[in-house]
N, C-alpha and C. Protein backbone atom coordinates (compact mmCIF):
# COMPACT_ATOMS: atom_id res chain seq x y z
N UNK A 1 88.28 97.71 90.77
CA UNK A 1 87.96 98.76 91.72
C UNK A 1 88.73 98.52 93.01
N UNK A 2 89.32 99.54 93.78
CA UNK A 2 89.67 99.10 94.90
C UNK A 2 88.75 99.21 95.97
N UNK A 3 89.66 98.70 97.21
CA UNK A 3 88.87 98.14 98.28
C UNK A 3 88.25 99.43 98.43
N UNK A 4 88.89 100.41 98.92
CA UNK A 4 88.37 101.76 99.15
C UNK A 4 87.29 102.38 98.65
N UNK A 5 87.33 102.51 97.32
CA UNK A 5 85.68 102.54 96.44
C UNK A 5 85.36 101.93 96.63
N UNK A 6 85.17 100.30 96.76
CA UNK A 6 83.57 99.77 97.26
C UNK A 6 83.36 100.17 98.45
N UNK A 7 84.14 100.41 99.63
CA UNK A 7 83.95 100.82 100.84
C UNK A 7 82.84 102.06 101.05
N UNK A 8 83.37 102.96 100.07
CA UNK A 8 82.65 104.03 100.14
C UNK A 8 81.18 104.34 99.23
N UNK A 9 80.88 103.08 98.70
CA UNK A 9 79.67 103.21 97.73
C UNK A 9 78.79 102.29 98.67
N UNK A 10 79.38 101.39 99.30
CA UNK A 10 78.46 100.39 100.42
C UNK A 10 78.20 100.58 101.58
N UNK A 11 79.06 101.74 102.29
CA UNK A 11 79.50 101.95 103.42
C UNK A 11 77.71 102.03 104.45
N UNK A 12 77.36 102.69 103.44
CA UNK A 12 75.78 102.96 104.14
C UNK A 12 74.09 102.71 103.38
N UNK A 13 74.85 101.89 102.59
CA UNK A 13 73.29 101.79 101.63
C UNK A 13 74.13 99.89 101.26
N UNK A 14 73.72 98.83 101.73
CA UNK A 14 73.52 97.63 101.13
C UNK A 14 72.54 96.61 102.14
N UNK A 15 72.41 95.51 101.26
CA UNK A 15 70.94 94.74 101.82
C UNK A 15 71.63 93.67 103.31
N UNK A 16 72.67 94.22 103.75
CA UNK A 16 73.48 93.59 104.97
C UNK A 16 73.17 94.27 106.37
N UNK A 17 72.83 95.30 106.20
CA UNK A 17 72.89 96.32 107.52
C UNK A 17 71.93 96.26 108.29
N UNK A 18 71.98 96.00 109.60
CA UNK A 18 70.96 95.90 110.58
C UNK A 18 71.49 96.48 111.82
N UNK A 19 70.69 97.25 112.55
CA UNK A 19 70.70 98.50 113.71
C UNK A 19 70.28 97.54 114.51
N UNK A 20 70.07 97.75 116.01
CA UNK A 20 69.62 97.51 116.85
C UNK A 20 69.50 98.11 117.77
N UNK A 21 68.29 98.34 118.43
CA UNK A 21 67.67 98.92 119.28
C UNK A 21 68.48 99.51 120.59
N UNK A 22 69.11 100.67 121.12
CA UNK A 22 70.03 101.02 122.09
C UNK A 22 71.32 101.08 122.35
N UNK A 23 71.92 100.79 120.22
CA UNK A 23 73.30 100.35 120.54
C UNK A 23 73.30 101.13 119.41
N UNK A 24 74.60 102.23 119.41
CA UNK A 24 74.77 102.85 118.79
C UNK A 24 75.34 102.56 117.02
N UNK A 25 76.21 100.95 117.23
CA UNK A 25 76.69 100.54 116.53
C UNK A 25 75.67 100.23 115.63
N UNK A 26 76.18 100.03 113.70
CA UNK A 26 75.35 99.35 112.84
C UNK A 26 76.00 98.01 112.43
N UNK A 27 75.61 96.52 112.26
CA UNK A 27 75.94 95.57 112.30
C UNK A 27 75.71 95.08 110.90
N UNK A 28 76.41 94.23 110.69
CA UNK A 28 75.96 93.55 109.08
C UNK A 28 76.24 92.28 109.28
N UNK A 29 75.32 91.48 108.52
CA UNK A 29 74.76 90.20 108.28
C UNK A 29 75.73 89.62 106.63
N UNK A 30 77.00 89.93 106.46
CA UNK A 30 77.27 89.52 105.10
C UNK A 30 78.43 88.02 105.09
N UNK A 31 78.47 87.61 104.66
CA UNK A 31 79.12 86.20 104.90
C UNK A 31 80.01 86.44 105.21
N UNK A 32 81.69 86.96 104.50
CA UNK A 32 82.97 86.96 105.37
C UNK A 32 82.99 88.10 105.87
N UNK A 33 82.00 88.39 106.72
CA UNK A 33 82.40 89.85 108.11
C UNK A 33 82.36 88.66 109.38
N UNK A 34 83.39 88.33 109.48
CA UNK A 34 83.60 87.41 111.18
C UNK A 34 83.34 88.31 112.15
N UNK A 35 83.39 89.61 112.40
CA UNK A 35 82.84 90.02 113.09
C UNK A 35 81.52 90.81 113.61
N UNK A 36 81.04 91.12 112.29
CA UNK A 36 79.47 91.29 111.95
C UNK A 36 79.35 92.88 112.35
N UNK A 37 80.25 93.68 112.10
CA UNK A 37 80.65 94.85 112.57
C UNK A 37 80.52 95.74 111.30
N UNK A 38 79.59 96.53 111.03
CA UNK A 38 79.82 97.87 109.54
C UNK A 38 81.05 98.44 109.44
N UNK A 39 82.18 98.20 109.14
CA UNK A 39 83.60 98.74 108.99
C UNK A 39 84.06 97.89 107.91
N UNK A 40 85.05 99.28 107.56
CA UNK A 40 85.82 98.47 106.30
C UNK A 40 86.76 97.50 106.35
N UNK A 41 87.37 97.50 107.83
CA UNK A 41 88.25 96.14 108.33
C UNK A 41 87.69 94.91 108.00
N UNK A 42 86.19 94.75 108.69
CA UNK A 42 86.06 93.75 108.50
C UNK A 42 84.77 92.89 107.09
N UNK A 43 84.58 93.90 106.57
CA UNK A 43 83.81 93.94 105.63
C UNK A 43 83.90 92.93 104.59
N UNK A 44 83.20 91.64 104.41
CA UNK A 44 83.45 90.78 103.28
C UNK A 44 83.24 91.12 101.97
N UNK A 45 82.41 92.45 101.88
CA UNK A 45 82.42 93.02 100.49
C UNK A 45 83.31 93.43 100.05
N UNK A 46 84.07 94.43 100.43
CA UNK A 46 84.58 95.81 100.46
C UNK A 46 86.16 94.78 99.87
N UNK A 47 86.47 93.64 100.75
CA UNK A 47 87.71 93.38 100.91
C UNK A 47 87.89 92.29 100.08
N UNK A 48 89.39 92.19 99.08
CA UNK A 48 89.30 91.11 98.41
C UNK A 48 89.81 89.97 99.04
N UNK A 49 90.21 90.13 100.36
CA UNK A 49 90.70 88.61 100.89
C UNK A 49 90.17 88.67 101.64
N UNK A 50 89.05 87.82 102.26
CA UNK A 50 88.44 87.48 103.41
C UNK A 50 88.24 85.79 103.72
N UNK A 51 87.95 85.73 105.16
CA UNK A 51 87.48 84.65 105.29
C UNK A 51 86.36 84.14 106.27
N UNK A 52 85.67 83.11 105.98
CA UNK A 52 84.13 83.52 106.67
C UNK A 52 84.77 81.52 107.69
N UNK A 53 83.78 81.77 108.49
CA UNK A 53 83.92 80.32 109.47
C UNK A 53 82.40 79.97 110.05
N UNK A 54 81.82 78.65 109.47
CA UNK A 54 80.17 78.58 109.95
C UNK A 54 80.12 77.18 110.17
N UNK A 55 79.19 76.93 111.32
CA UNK A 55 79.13 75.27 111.35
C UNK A 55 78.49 74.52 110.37
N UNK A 56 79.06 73.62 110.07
CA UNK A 56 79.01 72.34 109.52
C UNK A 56 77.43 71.49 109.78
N UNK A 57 77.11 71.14 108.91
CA UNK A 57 75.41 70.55 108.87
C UNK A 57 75.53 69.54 109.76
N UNK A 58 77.00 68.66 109.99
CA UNK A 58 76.43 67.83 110.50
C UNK A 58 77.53 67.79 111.77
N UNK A 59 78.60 67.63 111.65
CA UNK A 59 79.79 67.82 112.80
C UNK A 59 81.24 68.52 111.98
N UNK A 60 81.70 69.63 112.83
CA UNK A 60 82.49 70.58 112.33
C UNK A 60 82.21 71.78 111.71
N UNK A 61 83.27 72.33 111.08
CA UNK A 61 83.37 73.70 110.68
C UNK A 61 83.46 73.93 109.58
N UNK A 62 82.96 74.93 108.86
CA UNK A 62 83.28 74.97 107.30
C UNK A 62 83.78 76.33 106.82
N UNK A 63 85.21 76.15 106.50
CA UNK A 63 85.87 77.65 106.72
C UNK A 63 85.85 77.39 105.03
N UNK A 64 85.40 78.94 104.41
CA UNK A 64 85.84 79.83 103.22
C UNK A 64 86.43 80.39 103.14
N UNK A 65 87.41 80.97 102.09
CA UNK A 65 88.54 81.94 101.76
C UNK A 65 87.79 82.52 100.64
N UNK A 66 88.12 83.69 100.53
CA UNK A 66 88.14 84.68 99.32
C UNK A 66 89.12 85.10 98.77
N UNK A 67 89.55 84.70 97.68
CA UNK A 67 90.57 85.13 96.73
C UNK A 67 90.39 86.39 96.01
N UNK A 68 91.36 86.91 95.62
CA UNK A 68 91.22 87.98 94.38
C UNK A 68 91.83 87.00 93.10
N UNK A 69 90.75 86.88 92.18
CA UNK A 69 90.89 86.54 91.12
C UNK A 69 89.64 87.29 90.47
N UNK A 70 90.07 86.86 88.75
CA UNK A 70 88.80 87.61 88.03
C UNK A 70 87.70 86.75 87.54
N UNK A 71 87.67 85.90 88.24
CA UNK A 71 86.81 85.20 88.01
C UNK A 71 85.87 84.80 89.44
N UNK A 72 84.39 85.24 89.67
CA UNK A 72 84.23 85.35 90.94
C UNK A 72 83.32 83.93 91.19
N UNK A 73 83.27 82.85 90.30
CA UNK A 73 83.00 81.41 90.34
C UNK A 73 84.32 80.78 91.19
N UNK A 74 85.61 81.48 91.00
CA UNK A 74 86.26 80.55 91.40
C UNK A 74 87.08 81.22 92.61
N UNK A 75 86.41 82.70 92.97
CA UNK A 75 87.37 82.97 94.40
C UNK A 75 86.96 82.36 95.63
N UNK A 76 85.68 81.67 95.51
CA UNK A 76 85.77 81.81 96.78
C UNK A 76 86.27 79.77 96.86
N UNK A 77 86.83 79.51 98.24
CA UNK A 77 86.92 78.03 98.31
C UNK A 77 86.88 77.45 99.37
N UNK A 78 85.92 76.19 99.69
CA UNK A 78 85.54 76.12 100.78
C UNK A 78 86.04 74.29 101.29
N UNK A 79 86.17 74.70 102.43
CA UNK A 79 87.12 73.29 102.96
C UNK A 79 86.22 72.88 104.53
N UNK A 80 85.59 71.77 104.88
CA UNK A 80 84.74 71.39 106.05
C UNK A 80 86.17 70.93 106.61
N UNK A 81 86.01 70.82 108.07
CA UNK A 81 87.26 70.71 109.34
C UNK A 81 86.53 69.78 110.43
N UNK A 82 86.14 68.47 110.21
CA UNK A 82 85.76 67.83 111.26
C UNK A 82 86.68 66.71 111.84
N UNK A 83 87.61 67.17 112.18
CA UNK A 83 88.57 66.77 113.12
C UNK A 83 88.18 66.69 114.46
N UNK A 84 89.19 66.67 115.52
CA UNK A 84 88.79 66.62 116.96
C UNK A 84 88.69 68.21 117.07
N UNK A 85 88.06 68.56 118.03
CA UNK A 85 88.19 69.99 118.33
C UNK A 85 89.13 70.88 118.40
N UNK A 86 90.57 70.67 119.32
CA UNK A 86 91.51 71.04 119.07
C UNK A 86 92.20 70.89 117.86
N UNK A 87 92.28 69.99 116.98
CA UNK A 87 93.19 69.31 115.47
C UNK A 87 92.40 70.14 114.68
N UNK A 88 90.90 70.55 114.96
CA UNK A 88 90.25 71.88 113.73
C UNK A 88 90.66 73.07 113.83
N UNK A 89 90.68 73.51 115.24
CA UNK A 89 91.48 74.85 115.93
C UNK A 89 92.86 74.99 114.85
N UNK A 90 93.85 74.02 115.62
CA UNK A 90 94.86 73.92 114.53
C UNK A 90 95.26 73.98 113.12
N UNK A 91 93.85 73.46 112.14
CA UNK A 91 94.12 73.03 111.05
C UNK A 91 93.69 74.71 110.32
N UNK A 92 92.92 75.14 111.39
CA UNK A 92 92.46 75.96 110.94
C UNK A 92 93.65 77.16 110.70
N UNK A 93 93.96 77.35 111.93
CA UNK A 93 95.10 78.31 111.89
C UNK A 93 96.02 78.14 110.88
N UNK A 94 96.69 77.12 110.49
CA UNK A 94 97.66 76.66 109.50
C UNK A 94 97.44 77.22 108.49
N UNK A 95 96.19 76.54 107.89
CA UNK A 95 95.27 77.01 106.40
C UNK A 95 95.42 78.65 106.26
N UNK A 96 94.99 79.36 107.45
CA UNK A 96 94.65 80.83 107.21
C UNK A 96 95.83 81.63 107.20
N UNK A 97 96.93 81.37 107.79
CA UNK A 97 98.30 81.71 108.02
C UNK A 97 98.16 83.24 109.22
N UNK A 98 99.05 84.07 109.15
CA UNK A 98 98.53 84.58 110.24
C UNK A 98 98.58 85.96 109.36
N UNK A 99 98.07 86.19 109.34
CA UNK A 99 97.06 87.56 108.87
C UNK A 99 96.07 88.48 109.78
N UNK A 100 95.72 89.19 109.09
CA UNK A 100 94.50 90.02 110.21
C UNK A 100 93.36 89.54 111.14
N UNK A 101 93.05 88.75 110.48
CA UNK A 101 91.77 87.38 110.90
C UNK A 101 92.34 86.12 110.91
N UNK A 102 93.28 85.85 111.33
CA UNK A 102 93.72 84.84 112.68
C UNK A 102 93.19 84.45 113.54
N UNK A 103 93.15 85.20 114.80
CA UNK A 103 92.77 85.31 115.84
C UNK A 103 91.15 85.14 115.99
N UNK A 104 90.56 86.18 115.22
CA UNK A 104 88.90 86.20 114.85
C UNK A 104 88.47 85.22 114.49
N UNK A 105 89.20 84.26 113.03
CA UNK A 105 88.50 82.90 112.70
C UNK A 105 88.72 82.05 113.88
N UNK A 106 90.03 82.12 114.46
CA UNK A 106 90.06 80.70 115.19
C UNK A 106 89.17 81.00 116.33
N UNK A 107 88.52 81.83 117.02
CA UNK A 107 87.85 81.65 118.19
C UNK A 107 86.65 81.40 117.89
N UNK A 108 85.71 81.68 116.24
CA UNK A 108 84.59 81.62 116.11
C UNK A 108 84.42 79.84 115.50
N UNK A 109 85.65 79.49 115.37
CA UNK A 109 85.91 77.78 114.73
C UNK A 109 85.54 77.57 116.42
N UNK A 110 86.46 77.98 117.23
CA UNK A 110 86.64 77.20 118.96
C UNK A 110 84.91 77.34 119.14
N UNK A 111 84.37 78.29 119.01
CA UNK A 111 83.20 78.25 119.34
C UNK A 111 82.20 77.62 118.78
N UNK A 112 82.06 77.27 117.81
CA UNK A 112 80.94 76.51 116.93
C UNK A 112 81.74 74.85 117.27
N UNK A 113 83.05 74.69 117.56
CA UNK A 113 83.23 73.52 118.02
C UNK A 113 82.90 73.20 119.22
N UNK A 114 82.83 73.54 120.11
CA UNK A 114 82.48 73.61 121.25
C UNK A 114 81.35 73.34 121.95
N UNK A 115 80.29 74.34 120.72
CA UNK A 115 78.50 73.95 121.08
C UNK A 115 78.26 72.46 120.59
N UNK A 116 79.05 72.01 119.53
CA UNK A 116 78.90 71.03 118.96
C UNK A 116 79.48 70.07 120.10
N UNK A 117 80.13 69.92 120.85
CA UNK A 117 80.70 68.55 121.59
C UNK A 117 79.35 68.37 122.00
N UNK A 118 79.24 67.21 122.76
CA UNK A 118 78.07 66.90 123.31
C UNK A 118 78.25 66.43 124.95
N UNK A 119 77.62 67.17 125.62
CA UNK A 119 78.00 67.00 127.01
C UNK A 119 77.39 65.64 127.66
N UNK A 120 77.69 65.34 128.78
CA UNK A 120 77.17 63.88 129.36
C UNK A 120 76.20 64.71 130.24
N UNK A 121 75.05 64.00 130.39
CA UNK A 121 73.91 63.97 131.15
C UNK A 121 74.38 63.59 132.82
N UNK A 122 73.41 64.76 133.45
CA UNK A 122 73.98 63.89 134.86
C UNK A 122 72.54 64.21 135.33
N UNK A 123 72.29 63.22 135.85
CA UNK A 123 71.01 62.76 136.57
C UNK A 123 71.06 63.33 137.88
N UNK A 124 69.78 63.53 138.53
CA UNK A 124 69.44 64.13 140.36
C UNK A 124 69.84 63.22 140.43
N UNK A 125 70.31 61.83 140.81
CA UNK A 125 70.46 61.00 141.42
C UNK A 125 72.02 60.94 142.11
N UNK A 126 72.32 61.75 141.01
CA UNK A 126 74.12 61.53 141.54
C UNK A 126 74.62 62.49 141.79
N UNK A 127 74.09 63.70 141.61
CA UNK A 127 74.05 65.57 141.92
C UNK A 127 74.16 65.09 143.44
C-alpha cells in the first residue's frame, strides 16, 4: 500500500490522536512522529522510513529507524548512543544521514541529552 492510502484511512480515526484543550491542532502519541504533530510528514504510520529518538533507561539515547522491508519483525532497528553529549549529537547525525528528519532527530537527541547531564549543586553559602 502506499504511503498515501494509509494516510488517508488513518488520517482521522487511529488509537494515537489526542486534542487538547484551546489549540486548534490534533497531536499524536505514535512512536516515529518526532514531532507529535497529525500530518502525513511526520506520521510514523503512514511513512515507510521513519525515525523515532527516546531516552535511554539509564544514560543516553536510543534512536530507531524504520525500514521498508516485508518483513515487519525486522524493519525496525534500534541502536542506544551513550557517548558524551556532543559525540551522540554527532553519531547521531551520521547514522541518519541528512534527510527530512535530520534536524528534528538531532535536537530531540540534544534534548534528552541535556536533561540527562547532571548539574552541580550550589549551596546559599556561596550564592
Amino acid at each position: 500500500m502506499s504511503d498515501a492510502l494509509v494516510w488517508q484511512v488513518i488520517r482521522n480515526n487511529n488509537a494515537f490522536l489526542r486534542t487538547q484543550r484551546g489549540i486548534g491542532k490534533r497531536f499524536s502519541t505514535e512512536k516515529f512522529n518526532l514531532k507529535k504533530v497529525n500530518s502525513p510528514k511526520y506520521s510514523g504510520l503512514a511513512n515507510k522510513h521513519a525515525i523515532d529518538v527516546s531516552a535511554a533507561a539509564a544514560k543516553g539515547v536510543v534512536v530507531s529507524t524504520k525500514n521498508e522491508k516485508g518483513r515487519p519483525a525486522k524493519a525496525v532497528t534500534t541502536s542506544t548512543l551513550s557517548k558524551t553529549p556532543v559525540a551522540s549529537v554527532r553519531s547521531l547525525a551520521k547514522n541518519t544521514g541528512f534527510n527530512k528528519f535530520h534536524k528534528l532527530a538531532q535536537r530531540r537527541a540534544a534534548a534528552y541529552v541535556r536533561a540527562q547531564v547532571k548539574k552541580p549543586k550550589v549551596s546559599k553559602a556561596d550564592a
